[in-house]
C-alpha atoms as a PDB file:
ATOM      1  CA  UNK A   1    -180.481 -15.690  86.602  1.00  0.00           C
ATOM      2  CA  UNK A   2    -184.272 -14.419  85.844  1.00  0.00           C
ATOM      3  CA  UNK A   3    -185.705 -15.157  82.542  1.00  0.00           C
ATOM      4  CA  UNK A   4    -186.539 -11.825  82.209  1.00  0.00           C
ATOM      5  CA  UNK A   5    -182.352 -10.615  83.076  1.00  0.00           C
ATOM      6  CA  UNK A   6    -181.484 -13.474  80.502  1.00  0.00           C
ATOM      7  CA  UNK A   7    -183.649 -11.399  77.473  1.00  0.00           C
ATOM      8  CA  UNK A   8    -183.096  -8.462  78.359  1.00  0.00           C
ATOM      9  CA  UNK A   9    -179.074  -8.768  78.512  1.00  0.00           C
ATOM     10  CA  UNK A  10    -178.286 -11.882  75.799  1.00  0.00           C
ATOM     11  CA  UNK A  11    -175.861  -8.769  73.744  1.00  0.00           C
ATOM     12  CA  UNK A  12    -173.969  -9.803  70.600  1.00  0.00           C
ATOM     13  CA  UNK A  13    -170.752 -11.215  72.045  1.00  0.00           C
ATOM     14  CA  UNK A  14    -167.305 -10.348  69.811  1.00  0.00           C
ATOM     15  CA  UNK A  15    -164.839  -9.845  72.439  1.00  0.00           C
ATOM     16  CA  UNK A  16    -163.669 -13.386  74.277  1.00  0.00           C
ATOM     17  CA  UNK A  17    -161.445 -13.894  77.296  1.00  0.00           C
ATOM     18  CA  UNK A  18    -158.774 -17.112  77.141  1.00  0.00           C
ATOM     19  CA  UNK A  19    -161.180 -19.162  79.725  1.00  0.00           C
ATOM     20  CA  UNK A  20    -161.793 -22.018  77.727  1.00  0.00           C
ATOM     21  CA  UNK A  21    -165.798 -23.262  77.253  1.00  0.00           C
ATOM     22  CA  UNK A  22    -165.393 -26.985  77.758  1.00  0.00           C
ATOM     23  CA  UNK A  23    -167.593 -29.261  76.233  1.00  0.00           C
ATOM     24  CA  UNK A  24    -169.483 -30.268  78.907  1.00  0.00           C
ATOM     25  CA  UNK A  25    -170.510 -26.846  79.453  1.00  0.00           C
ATOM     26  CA  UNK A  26    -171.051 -26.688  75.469  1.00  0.00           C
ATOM     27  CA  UNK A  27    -173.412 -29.945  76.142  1.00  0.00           C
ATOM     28  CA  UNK A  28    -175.559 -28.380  78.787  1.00  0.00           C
ATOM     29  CA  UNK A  29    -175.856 -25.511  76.308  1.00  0.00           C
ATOM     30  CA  UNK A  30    -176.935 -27.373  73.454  1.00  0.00           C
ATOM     31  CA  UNK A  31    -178.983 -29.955  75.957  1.00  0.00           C
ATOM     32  CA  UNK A  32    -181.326 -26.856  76.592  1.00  0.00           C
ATOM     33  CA  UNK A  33    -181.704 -25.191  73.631  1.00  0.00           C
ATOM     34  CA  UNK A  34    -182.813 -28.258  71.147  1.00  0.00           C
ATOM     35  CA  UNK A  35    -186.224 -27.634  72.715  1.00  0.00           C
ATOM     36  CA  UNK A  36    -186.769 -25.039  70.204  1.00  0.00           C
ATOM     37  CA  UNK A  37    -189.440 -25.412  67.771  1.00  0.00           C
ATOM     38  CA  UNK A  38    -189.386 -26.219  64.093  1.00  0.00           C
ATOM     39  CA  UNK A  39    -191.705 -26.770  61.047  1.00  0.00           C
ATOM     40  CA  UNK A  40    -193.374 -30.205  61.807  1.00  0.00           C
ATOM     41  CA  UNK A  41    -191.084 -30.809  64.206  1.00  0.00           C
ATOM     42  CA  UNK A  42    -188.684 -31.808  61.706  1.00  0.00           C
ATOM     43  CA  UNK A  43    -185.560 -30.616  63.459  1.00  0.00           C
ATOM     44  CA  UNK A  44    -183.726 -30.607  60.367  1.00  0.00           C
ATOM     45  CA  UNK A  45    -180.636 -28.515  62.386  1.00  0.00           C
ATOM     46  CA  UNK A  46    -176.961 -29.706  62.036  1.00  0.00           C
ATOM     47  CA  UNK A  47    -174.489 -28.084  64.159  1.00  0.00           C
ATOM     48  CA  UNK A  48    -170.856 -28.560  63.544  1.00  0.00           C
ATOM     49  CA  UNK A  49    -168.596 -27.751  66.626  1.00  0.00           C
ATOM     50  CA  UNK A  50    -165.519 -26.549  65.271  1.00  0.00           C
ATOM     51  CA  UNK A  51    -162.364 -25.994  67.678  1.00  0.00           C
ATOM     52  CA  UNK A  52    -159.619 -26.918  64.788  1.00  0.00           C
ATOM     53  CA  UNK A  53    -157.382 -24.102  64.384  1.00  0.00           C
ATOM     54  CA  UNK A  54    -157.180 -24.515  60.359  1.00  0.00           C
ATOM     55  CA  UNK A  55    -160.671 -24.844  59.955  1.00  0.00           C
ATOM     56  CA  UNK A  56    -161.464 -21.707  61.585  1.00  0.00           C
ATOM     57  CA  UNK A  57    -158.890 -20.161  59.456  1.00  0.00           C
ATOM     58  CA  UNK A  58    -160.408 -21.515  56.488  1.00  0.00           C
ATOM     59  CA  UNK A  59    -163.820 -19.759  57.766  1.00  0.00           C
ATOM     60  CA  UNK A  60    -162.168 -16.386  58.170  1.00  0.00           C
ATOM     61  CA  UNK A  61    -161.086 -16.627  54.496  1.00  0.00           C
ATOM     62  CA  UNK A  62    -164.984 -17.511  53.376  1.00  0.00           C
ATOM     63  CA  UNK A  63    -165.831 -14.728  55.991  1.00  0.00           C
ATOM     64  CA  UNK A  64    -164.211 -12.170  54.082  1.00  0.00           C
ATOM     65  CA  UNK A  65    -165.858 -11.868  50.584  1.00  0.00           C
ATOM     66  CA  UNK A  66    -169.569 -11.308  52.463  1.00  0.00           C
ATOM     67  CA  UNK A  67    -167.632  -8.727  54.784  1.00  0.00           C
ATOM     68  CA  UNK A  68    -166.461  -6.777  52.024  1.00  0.00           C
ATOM     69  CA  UNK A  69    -169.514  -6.532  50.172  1.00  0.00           C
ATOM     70  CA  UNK A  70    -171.664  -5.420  53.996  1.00  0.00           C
ATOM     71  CA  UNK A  71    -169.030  -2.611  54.317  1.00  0.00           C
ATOM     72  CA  UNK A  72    -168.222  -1.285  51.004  1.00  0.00           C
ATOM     73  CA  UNK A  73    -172.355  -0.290  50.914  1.00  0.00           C
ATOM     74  CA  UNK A  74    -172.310   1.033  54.312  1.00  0.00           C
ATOM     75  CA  UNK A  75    -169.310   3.213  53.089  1.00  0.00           C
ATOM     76  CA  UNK A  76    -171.652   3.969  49.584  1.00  0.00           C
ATOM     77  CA  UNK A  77    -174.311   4.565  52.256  1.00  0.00           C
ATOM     78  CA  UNK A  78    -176.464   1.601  51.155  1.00  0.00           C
ATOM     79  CA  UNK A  79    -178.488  -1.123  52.972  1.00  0.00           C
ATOM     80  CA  UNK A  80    -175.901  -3.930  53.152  1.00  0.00           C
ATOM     81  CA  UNK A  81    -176.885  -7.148  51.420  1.00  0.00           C
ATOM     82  CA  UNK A  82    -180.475  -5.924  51.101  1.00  0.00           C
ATOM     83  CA  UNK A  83    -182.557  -8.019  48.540  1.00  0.00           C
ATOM     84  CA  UNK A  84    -183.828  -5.283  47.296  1.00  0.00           C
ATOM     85  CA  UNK A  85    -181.145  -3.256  45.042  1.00  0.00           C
ATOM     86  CA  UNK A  86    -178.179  -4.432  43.643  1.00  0.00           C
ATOM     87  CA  UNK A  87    -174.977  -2.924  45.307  1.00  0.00           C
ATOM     88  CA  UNK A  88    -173.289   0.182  44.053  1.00  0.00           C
ATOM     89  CA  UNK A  89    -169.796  -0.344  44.680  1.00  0.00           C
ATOM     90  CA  UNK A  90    -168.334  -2.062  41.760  1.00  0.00           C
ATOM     91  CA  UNK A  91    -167.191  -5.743  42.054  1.00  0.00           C
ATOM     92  CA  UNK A  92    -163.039  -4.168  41.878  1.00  0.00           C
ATOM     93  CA  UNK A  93    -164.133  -1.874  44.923  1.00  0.00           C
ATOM     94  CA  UNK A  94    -165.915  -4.278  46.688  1.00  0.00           C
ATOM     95  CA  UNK A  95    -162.423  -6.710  46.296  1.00  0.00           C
ATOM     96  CA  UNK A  96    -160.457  -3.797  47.593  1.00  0.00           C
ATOM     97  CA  UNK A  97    -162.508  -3.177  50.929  1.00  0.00           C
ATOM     98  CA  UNK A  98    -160.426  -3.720  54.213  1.00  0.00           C
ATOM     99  CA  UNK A  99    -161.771  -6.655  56.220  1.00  0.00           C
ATOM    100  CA  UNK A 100    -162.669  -4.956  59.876  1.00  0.00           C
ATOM    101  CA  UNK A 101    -161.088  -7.356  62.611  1.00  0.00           C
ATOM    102  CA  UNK A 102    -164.473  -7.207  64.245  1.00  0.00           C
ATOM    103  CA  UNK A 103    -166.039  -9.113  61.430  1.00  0.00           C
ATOM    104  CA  UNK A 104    -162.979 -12.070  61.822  1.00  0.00           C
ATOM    105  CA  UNK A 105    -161.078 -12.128  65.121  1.00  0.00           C
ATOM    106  CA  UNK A 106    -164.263 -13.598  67.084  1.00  0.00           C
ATOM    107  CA  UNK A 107    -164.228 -16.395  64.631  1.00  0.00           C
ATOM    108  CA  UNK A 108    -160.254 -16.885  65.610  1.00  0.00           C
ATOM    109  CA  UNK A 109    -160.186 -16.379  69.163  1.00  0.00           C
ATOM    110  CA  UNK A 110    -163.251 -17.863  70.890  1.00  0.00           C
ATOM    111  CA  UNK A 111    -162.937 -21.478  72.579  1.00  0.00           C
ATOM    112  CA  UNK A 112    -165.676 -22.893  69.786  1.00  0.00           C
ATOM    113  CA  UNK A 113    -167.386 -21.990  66.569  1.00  0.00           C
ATOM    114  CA  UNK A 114    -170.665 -23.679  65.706  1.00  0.00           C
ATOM    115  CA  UNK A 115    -171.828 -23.525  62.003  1.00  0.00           C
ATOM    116  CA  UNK A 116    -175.084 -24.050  61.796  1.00  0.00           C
ATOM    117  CA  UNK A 117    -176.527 -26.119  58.634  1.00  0.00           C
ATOM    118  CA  UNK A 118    -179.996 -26.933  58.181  1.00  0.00           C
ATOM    119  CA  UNK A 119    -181.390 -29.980  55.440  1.00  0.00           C
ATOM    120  CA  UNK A 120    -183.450 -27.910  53.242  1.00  0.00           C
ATOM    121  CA  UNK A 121    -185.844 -31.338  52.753  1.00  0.00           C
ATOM    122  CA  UNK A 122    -186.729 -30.935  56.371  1.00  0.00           C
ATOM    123  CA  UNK A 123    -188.129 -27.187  55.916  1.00  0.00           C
ATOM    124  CA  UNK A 124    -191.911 -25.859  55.095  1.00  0.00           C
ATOM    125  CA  UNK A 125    -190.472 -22.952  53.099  1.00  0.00           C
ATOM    126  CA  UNK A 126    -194.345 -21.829  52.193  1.00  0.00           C
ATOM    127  CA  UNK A 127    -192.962 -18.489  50.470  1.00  0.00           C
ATOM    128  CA  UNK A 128    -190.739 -20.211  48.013  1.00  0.00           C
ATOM    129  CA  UNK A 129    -192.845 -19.160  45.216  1.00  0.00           C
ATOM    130  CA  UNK A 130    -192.793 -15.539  45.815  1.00  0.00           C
ATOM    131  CA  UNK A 131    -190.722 -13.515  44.081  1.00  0.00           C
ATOM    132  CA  UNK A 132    -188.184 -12.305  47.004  1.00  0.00           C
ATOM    133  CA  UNK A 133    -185.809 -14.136  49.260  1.00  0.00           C
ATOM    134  CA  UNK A 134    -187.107 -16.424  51.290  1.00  0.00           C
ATOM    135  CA  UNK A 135    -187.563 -16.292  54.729  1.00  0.00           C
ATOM    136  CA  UNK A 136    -189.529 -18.915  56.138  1.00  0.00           C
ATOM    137  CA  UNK A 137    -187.473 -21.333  56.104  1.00  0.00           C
ATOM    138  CA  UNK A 138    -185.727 -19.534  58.849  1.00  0.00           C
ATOM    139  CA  UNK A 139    -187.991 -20.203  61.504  1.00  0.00           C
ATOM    140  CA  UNK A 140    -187.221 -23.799  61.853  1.00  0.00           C
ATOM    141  CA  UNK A 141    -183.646 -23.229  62.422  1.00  0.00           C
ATOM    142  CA  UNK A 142    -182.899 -19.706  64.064  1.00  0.00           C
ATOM    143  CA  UNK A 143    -185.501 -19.984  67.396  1.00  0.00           C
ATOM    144  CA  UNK A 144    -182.780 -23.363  68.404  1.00  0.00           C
ATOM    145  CA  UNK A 145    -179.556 -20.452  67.188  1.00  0.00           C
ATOM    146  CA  UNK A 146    -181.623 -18.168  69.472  1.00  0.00           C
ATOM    147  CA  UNK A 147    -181.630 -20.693  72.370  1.00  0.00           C
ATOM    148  CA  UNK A 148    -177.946 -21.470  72.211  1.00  0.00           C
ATOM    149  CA  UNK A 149    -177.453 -17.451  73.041  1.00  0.00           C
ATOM    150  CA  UNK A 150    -179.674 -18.031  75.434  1.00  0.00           C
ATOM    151  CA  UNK A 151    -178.315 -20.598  77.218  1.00  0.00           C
ATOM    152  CA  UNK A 152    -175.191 -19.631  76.985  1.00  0.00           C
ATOM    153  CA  UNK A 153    -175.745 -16.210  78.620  1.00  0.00           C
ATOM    154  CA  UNK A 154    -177.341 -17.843  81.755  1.00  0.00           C
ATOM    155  CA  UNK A 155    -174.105 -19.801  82.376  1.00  0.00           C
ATOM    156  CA  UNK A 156    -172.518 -16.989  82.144  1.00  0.00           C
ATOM    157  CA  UNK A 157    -170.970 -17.163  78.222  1.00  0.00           C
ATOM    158  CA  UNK A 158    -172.071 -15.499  75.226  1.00  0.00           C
ATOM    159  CA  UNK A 159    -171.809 -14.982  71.464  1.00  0.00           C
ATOM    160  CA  UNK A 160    -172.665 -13.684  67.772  1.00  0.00           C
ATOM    161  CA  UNK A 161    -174.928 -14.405  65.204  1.00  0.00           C
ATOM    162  CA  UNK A 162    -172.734 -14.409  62.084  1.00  0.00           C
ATOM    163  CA  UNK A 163    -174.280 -14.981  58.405  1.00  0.00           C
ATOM    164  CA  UNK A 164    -171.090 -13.398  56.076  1.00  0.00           C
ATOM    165  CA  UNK A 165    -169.998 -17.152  55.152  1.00  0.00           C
ATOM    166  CA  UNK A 166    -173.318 -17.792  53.794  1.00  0.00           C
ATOM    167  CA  UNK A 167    -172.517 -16.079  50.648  1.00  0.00           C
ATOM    168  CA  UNK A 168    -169.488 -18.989  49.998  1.00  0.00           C
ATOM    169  CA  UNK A 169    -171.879 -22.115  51.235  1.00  0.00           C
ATOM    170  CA  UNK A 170    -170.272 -24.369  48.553  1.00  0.00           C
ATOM    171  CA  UNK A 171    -167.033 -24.101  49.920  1.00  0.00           C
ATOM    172  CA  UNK A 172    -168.463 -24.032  53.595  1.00  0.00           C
ATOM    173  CA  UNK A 173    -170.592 -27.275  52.777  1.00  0.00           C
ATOM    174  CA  UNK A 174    -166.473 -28.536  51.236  1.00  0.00           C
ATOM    175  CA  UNK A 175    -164.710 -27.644  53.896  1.00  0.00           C
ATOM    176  CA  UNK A 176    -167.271 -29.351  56.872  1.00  0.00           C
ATOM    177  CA  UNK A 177    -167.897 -32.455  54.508  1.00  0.00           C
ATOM    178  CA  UNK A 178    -171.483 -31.691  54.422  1.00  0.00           C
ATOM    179  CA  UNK A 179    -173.758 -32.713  51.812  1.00  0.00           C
ATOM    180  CA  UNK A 180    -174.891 -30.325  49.438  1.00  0.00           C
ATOM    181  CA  UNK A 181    -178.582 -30.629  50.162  1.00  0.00           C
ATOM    182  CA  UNK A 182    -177.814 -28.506  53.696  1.00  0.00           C
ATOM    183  CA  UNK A 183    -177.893 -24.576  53.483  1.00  0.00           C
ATOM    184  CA  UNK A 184    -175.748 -22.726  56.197  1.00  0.00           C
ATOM    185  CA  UNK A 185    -177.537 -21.000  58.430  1.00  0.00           C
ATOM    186  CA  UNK A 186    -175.034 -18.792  60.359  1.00  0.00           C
ATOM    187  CA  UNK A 187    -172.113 -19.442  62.341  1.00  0.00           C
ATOM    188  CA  UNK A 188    -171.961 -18.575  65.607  1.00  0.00           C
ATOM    189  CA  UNK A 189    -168.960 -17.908  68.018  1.00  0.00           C
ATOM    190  CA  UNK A 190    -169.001 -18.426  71.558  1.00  0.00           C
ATOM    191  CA  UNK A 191    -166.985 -17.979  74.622  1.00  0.00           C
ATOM    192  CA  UNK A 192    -166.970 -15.984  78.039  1.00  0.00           C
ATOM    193  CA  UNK A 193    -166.923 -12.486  77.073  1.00  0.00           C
ATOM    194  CA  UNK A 194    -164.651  -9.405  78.174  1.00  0.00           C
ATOM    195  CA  UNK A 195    -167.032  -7.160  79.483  1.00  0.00           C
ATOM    196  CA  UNK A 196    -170.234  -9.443  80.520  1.00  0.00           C
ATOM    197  CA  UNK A 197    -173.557  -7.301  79.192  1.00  0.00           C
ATOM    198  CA  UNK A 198    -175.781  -5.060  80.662  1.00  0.00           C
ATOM    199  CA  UNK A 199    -179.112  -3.938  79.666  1.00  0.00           C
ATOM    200  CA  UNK A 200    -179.922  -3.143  75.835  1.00  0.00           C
ATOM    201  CA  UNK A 201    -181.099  -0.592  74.195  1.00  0.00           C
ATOM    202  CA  UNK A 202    -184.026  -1.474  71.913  1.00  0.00           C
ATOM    203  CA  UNK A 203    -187.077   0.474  70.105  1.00  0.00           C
ATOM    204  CA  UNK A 204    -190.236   0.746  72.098  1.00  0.00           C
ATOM    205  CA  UNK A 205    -192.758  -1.303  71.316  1.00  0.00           C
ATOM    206  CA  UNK A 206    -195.435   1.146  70.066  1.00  0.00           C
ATOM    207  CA  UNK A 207    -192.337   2.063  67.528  1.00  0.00           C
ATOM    208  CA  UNK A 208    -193.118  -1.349  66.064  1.00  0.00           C
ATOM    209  CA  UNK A 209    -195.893  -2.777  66.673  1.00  0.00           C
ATOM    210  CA  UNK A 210    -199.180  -1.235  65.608  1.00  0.00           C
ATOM    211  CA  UNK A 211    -203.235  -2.481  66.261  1.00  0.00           C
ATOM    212  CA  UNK A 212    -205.036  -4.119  63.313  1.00  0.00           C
ATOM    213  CA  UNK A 213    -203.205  -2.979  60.553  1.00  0.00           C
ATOM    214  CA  UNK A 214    -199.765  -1.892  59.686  1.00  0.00           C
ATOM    215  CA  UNK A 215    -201.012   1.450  59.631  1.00  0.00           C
ATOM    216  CA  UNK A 216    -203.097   1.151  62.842  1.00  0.00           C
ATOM    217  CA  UNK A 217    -202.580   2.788  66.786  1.00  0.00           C
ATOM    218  CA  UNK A 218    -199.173   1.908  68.220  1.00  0.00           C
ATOM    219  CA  UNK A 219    -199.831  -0.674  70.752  1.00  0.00           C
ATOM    220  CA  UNK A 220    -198.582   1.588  74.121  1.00  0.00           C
ATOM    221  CA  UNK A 221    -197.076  -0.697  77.137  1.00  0.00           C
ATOM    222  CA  UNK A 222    -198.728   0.084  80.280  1.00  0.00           C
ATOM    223  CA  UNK A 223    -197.915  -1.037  83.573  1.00  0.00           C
ATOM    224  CA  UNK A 224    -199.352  -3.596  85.597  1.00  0.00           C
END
């Protein structure tokens, strides 16, 4: 498969088929995408394979509180889990939200789930000091999660970027016997899916991308 085909149909995967992903295929995965870059090439990236049925089961459970949260503002018609305002829906109405199966099934049913952790010592997080999340950090560890999807899709399996456990990483860190100086990343299902991708739909890029400024000409794609 084209590079190109790869990018431009690498969809968020939630809907496996039985076929198992065995681990050599999980190997040649993983084999191509720890070429990704990182801060100082640090690669301060720990990915935890996890096929135990209890375990995932104990992720679903530290899925759900982050779930609830994400949909009970989308119901109040808020941003979910934006930094900037607090949420709406009261703690008691947050705890009452139903869990979609959307959010949880992918995390029982595909062949493997890989948590990704990341040793905060190894990142340059150069906006710690501002006052607003940080997001820095990220780019040592989420061009590798990129990778995986992208391997995976050219042989011919795919996935989801999932970030809902993040808001119980003590419990995660428990559970996976990781130290506490790690941060989860995401977690990240992956099998061969139901209905393999086609193209996506995406914004132009002169919707988001402008010349000079952030307030300059849209930057128009032209043919050849």
């Amino acid at each position: 498969m084209e590079l190109s085909d790869v990018m431009r149909t690498t969809a968020a995967i939630r809907e496996f088929t039985a076929d198992p992903l065995p681990d050599a295929v999980l190997a040649r995965i993983l084999e191509l995408a720890r070429f990704a870059p990182s801060g100082g090439n640090r690669q301060g990236v720990r990915i935890v394979a996890v096929r135990d049925h209890e375990t995932r089961e104990r992720m679903v459970e530290l899925t759900k509180p982050g779930v609830r949260r994400y949909v009970a503002q989308i119901k109040a018609g808020e941003g979910p889990w934006n930094p900037l305002t607090p949420p709406g829906p009261t703690a008691e109405e947050i705890a009452a939200t139903k869990v979609p199966d959307s959010f949880i099934e992918p995390l029982r049913h595909a062949p493997v789930v890989l948590v990704v952790l990341v040793d905060q010592a190894a990142l340059a997080s150069t906006d710690q000091d501002l006052d607003r999340v940080g997001l820095v950090g990220g780019a040592s560890v989420f061009p590798l999660v990129w990778n995986i999807l992208l391997a995976a899709r050219a042989e011919g399996y795919g996935g989801v970027i999932t970030t809902m456990a993040a808001s119980q990483e003590p419990a995660v860190l428990e559970l996976l016997g990781a130290p506490a100086s790690h941060a989860v990343a995401c977690v990240v299902p992956l099998g061969r899916p139901v209905h393999q991708p086609t193209r996506l739909r995406r914004r132009e890029v002169a919707e988001f991308v402008t010349r000079e400024r952030f307030d300059g000409e849209p930057l128009e794609v032209t043919s050849p």
